[in-house]
Protein backbone atom coordinates (compact mmCIF):
# COMPACT_ATOMS: atom_id res chain seq x y z
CA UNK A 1 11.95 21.01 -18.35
CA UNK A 2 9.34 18.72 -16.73
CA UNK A 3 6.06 17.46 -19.27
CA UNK A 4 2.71 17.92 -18.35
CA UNK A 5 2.03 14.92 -17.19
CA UNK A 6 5.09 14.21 -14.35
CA UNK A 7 4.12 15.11 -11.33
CA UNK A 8 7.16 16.88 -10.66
CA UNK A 9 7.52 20.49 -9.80
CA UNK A 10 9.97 23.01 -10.50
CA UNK A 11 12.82 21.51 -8.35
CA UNK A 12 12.24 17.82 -9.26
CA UNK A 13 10.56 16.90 -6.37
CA UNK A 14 6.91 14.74 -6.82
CA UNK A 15 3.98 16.38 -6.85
CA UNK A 16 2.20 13.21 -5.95
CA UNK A 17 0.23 10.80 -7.82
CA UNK A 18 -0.34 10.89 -11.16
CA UNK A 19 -4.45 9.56 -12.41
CA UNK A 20 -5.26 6.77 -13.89
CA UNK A 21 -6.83 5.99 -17.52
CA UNK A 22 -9.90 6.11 -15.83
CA UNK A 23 -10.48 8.79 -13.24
CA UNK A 24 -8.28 9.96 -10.09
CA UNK A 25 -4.67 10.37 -9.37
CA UNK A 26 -3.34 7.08 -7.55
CA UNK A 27 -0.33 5.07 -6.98
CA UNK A 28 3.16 6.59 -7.85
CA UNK A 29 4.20 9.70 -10.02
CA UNK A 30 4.05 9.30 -13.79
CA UNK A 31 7.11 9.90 -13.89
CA UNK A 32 8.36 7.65 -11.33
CA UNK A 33 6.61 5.23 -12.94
CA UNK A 34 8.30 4.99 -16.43
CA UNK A 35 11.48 5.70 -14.78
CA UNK A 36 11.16 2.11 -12.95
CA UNK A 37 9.98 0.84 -16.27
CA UNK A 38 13.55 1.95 -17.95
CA UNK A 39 15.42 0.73 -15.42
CA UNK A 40 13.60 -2.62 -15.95
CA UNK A 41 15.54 -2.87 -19.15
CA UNK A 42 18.54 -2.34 -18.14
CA UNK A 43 21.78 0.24 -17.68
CA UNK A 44 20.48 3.87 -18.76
CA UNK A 45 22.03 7.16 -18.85
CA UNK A 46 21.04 9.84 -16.45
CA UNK A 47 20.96 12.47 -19.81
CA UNK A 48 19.10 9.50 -21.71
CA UNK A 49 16.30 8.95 -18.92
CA UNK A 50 16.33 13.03 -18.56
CA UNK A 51 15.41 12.97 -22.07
CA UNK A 52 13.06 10.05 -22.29
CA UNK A 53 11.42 11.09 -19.20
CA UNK A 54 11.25 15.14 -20.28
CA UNK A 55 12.70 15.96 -17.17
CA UNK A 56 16.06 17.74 -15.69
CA UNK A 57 18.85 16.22 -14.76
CA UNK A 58 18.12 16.99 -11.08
CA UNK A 59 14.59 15.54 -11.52
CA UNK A 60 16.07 12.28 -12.16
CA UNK A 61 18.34 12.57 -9.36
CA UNK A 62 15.80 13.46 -7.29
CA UNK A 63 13.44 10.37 -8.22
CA UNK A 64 16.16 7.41 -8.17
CA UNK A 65 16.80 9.04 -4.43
CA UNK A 66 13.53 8.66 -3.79
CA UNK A 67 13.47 4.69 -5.33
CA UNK A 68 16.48 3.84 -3.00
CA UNK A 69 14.68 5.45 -0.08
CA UNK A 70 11.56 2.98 -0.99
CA UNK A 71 14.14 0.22 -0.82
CA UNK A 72 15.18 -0.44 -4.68
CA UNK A 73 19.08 -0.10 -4.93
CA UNK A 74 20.16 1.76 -7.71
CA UNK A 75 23.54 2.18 -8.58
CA UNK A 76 25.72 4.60 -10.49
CA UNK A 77 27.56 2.34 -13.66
CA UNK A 78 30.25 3.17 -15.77
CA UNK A 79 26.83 2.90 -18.21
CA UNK A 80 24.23 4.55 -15.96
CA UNK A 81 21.95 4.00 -13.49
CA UNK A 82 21.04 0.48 -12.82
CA UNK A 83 19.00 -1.68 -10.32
CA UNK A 84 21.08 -4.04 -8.12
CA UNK A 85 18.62 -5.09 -5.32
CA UNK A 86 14.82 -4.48 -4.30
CA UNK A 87 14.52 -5.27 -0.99
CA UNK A 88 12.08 -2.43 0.37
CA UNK A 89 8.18 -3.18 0.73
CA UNK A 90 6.88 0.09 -1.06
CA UNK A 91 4.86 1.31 -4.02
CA UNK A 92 7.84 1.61 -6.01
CA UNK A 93 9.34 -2.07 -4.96
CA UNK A 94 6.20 -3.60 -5.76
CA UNK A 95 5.85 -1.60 -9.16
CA UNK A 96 9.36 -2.61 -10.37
CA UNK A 97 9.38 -5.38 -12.48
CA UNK A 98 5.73 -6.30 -11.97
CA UNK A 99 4.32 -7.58 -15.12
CA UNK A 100 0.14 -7.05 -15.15
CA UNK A 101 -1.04 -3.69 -15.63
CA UNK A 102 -2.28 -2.56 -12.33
CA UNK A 103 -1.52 0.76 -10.61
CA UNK A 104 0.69 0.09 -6.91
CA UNK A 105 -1.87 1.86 -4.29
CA UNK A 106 0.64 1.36 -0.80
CA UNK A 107 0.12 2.65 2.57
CA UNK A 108 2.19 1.79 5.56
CA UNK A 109 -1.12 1.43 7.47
CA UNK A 110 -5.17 1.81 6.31
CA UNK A 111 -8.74 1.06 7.60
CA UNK A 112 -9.18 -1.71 5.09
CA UNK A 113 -7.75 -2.22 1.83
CA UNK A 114 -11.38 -3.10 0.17
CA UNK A 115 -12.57 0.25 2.27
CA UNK A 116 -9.50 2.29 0.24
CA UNK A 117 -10.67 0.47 -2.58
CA UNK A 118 -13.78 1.28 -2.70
CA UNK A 119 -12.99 4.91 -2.68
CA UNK A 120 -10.91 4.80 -5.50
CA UNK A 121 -13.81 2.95 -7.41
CA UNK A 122 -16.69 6.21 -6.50
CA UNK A 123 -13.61 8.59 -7.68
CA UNK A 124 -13.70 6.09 -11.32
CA UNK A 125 -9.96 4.78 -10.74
CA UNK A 126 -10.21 1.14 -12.19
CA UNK A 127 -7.15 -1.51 -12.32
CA UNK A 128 -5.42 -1.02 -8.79
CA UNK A 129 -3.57 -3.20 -6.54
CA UNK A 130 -4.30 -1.43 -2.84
CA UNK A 131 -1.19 -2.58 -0.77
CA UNK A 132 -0.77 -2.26 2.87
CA UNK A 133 1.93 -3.19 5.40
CA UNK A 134 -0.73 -3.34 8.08
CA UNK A 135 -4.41 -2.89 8.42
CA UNK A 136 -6.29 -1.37 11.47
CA UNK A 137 -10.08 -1.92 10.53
CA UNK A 138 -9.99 -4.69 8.68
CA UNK A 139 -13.22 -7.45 8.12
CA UNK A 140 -13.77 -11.22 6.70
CA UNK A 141 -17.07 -12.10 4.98
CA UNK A 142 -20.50 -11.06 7.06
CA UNK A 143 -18.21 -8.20 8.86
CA UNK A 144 -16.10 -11.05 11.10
CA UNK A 145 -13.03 -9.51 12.48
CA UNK A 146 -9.71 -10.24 10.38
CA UNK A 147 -6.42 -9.86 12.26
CA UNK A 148 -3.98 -7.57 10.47
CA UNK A 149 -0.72 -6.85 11.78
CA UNK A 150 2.74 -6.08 10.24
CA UNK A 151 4.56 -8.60 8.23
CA UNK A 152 1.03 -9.69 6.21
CA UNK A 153 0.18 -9.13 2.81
CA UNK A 154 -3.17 -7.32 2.68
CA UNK A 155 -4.21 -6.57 -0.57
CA UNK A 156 -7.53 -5.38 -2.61
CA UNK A 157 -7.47 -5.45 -6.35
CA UNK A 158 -10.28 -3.19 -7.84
CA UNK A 159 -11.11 -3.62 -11.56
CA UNK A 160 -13.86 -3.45 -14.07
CA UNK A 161 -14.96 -6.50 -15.75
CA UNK A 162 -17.51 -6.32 -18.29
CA UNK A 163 -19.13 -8.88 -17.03
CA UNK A 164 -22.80 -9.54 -15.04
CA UNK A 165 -22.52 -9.53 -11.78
CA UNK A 166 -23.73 -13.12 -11.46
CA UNK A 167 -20.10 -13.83 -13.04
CA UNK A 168 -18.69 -12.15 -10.08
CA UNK A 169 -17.76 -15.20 -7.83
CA UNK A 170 -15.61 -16.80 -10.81
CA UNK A 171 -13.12 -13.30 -9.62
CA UNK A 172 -13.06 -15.13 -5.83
CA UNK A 173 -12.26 -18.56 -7.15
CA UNK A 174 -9.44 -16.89 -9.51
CA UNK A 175 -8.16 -14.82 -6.82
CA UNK A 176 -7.85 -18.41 -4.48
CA UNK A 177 -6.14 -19.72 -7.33
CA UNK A 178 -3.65 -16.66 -7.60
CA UNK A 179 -2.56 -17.32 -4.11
CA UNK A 180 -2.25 -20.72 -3.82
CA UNK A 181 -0.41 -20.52 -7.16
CA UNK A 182 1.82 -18.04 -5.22
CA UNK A 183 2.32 -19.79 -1.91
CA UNK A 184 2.90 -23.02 -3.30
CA UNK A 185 5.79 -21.07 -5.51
CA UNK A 186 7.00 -20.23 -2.07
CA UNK A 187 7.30 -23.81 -0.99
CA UNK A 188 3.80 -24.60 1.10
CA UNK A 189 1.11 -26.50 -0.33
CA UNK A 190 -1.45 -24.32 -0.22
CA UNK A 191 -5.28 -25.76 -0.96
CA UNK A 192 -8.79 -23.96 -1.27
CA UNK A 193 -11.61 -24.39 1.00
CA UNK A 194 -14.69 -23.33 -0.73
CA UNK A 195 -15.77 -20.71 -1.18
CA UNK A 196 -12.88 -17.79 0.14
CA UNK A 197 -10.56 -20.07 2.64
CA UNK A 198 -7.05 -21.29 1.39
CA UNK A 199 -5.89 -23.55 4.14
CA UNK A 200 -2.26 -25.71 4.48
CA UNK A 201 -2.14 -29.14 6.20
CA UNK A 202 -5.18 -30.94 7.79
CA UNK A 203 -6.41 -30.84 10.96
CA UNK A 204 -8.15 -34.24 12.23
CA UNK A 205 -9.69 -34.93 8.93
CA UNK A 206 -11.53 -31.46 8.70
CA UNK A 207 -9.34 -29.73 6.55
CA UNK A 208 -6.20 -27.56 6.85
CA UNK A 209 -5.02 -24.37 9.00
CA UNK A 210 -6.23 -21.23 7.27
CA UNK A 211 -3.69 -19.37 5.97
CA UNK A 212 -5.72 -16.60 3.54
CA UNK A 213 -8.97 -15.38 3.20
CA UNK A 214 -10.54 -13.61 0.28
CA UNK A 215 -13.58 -10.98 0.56
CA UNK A 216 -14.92 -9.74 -2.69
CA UNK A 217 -17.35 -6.62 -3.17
CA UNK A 218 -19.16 -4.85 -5.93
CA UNK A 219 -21.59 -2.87 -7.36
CA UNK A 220 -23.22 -2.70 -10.79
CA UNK A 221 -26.01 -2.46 -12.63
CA UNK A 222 -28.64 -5.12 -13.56
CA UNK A 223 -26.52 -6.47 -16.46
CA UNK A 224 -23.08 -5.09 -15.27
CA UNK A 225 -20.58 -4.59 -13.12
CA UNK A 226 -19.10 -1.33 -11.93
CA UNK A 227 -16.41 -2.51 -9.98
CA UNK A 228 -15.39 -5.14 -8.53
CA UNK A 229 -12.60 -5.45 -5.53
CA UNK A 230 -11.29 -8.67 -4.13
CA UNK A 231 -9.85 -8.49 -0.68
CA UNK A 232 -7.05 -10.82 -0.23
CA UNK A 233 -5.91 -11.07 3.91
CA UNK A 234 -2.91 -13.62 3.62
CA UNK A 235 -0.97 -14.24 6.81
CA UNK A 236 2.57 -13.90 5.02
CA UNK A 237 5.32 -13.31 7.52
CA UNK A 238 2.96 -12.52 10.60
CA UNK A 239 4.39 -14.06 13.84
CA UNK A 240 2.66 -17.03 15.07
CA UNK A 241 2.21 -14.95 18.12
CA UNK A 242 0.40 -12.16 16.50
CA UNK A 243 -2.16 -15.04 14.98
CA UNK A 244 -5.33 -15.62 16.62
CA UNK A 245 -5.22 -18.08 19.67
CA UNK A 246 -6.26 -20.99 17.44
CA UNK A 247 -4.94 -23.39 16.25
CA UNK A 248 -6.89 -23.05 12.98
CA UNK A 249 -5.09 -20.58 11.72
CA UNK A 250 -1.20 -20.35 10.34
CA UNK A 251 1.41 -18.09 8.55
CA UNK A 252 3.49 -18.48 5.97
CA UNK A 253 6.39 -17.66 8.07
CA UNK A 254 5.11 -20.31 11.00
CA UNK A 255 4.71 -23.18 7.92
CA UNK A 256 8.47 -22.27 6.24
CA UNK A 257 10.50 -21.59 9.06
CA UNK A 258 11.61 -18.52 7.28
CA UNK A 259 10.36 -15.07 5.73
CA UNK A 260 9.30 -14.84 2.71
CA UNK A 261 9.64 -12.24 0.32
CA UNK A 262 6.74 -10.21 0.57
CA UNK A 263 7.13 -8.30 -2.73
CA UNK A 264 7.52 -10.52 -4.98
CA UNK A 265 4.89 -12.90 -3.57
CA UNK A 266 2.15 -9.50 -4.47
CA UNK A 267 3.42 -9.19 -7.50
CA UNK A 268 3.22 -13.20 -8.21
CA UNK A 269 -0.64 -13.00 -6.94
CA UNK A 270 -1.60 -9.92 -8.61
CA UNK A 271 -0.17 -11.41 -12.17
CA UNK A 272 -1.49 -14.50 -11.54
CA UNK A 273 -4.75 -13.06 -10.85
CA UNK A 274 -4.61 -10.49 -13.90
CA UNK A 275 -4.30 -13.83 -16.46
CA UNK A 276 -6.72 -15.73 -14.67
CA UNK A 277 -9.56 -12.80 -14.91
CA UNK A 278 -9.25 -13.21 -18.95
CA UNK A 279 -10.78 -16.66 -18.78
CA UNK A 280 -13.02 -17.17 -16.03
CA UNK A 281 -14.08 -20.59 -17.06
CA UNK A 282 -10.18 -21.22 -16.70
CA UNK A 283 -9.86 -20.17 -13.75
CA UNK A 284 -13.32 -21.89 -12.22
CA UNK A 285 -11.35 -25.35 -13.58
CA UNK A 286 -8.28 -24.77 -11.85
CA UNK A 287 -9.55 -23.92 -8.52
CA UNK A 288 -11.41 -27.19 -8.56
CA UNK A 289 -7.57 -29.01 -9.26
CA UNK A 290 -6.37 -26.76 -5.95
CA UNK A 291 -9.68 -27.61 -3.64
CA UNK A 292 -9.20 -29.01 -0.62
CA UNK A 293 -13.19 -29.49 -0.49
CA UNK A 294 -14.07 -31.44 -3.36
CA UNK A 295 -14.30 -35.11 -2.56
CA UNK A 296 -15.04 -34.02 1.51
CA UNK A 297 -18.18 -34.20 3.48
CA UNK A 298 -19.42 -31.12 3.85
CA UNK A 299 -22.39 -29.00 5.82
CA UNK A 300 -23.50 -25.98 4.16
CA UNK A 301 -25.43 -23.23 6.19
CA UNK A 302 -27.19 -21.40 3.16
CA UNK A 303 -29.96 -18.42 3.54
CA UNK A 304 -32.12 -21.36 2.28
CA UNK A 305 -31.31 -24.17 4.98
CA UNK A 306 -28.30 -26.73 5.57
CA UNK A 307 -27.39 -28.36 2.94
CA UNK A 308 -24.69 -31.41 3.97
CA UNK A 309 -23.43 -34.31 1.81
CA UNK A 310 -19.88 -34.63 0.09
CA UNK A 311 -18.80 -31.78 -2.04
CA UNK A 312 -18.56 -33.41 -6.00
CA UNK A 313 -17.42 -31.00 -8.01
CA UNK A 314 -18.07 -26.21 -9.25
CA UNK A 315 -20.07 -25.15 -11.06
CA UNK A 316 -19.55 -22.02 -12.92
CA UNK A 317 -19.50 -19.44 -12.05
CA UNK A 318 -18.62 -20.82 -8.34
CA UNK A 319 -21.09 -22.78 -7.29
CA UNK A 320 -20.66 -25.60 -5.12
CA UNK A 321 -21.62 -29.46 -6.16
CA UNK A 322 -22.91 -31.45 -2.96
CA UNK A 323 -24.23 -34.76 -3.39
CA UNK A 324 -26.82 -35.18 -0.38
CA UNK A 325 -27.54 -38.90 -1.07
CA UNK A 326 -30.72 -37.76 -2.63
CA UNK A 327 -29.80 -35.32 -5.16
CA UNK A 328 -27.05 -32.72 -6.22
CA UNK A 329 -27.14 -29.61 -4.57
CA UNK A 330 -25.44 -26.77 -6.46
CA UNK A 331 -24.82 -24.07 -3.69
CA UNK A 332 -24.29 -20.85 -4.49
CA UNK A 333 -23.38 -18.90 -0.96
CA UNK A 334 -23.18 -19.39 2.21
CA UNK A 335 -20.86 -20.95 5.53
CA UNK A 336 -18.80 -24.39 4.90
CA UNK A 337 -17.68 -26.74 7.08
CA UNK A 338 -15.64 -29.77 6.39
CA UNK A 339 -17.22 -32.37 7.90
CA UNK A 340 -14.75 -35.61 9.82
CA UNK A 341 -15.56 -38.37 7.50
CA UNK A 342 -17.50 -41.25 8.50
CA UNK A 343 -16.71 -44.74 8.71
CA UNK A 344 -18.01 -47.24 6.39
């Protein structure tokens, strides 16, 4: 008989999402859920994941039907079900095997993943990856039109760091790192343009093609943060076509040659990204080993003026060093530009 807690109803069929520790239903069924985590270890029995599961027989059925139709193979064995191939870009693809504890939030197409985001946050769902194959109303910092077409990985992780919210730009840097991390595992060598850019390659001495960019919001309290979501737009296997007529800006796809696998480069970033949020300082010190801006000249358009010298070094929790000849500028926000460098 099906538990409490499945999300399936009488014939085995989901019931939808299951919640969260924290507030509303999201992601995948419970019970489709622990079912991908049993097949993660291996060969089970359809009677032993019936039992396990507290489900019926045709429950189970009905679920690993649903997994293949999400794109994860799984095969009858002489000793049970097992997973042969994920090749699928779905909740459950992205879910299987991925080894942070974040809830799979997928859509075929959304607004904006920050927008979906920032629902689940008012409805108290905390520790989500938002997935989508393709976003229709998507935005870059100070509401500049992102392109978001098929074939990218657009992703919003919301969580809720007890932490001030002046600690909140250390999550940006972590998140750069997390991608780079991720695209450089995927063969391009990736750098970070402070303070949301990662960029491959150079482009007359300014700086690289951009290749990601990373929007975090939030809300909190004086001393605290609610919740905090970090927007990542990364042009993944988007046609060089489909990119904005400029020259500044690249795929994966257009820098490899080849597609890469989409899945597993989420899961990569969102793991990456999970250890990096438990030591902020950590992660603050390795984005300054990926930046492309340290060591650059640099002009700064902050609220309070231009600021423009070369870029020396972060401060925590993201501020940005600049050495303007007269003193040493630690920026906090605003618009960068790599600057060609002068002679002599």
């Amino acid at each position: 008989m099906s538990g409490p807690d499945d999300g399936d109803d009488g014939d085995g069929a989901s019931a939808g999402p299951t919640p969260t520790a924290e507030g509303p239903a999201v992601g995948l069924p419970a019970t489709r859920r622990r079912l991908l985590a049993a097949l993660a270890d291996g060969p089970v029995s359809g009677p032993t994941l019936a039992e396990e599961l507290d489900v019926s027989r045709a429950a189970v059925w009905n679920h690993v039907e649903a997994l293949r139709d999400a794109g994860v193979t799984v095969e009858s064995t002489d000793d049970g079900y097992a997973v042969t191939e994920v090749t699928g870009y779905s909740g459950e693809a992205i879910a299987y095997g991925l080894d942070a504890p974040f809830a799979v939030d997928y859509h075929d197409s959304v607004g904006s993943t920050n927008d979906r985001a920032r629902d689940l946050a008012a409805a108290g769902a905390g520790d989500v990856a938002v997935v989508a194959d393709e976003q229709t109303a998507s935005r870059g910092r100070l509401d500049r039109e992102w392109v978001s077409p098929p074939g990218g990985v657009w992703l919003s992780l919301l969580c809720r760091p007890e932490v001030p919210p002046a600690h909140a730009p250390a999550y940006t840097l972590a998140a750069a790192v997390a991608v780079t991390r991720a695209c450089r595992e995927a063969g391009v060598d990736a750098r970070i343009k402070w303070p949301n850019d990662v960029l491959v390659g150079d482009t007359g001495g300014r700086g690289g093609r951009k290749l990601c960019g990373i929007l975090t919001e939030m809300e909190g309290e004086a001393d605290r943060v609610s919740w905090l979501a970090v927007g990542i737009g990364l042009n993944a296997n988007v046609d060089p076509a489909a990119l904005p007529p400029d020259a500044a800006a690249t795929s994966l796809l257009r820098e490899r040659g080849d597609p890469v696998d989409r899945r597993l480069l989420v899961q990569r970033i969102v793991e990456e990204f999970h250890a990096l949020r438990g030591d902020l300082r950590g992660a603050v010190t390795a984005w300054e080993e990926y930046a492309d801006t340290i060591g650059r000249r640099v002009r700064v358009d902050t609220p309070g003026g231009v600021v423009e010298g070369e870029a020396v070094g972060i401060e925590f929790p993201g501020a940005l060093l600049v050495d303007t000849g007269e003193e040493t500028v630690a920026v906090t926000a605003g618009d960068c530009d790599h600057l060609r460098p002068v002679d002599g």
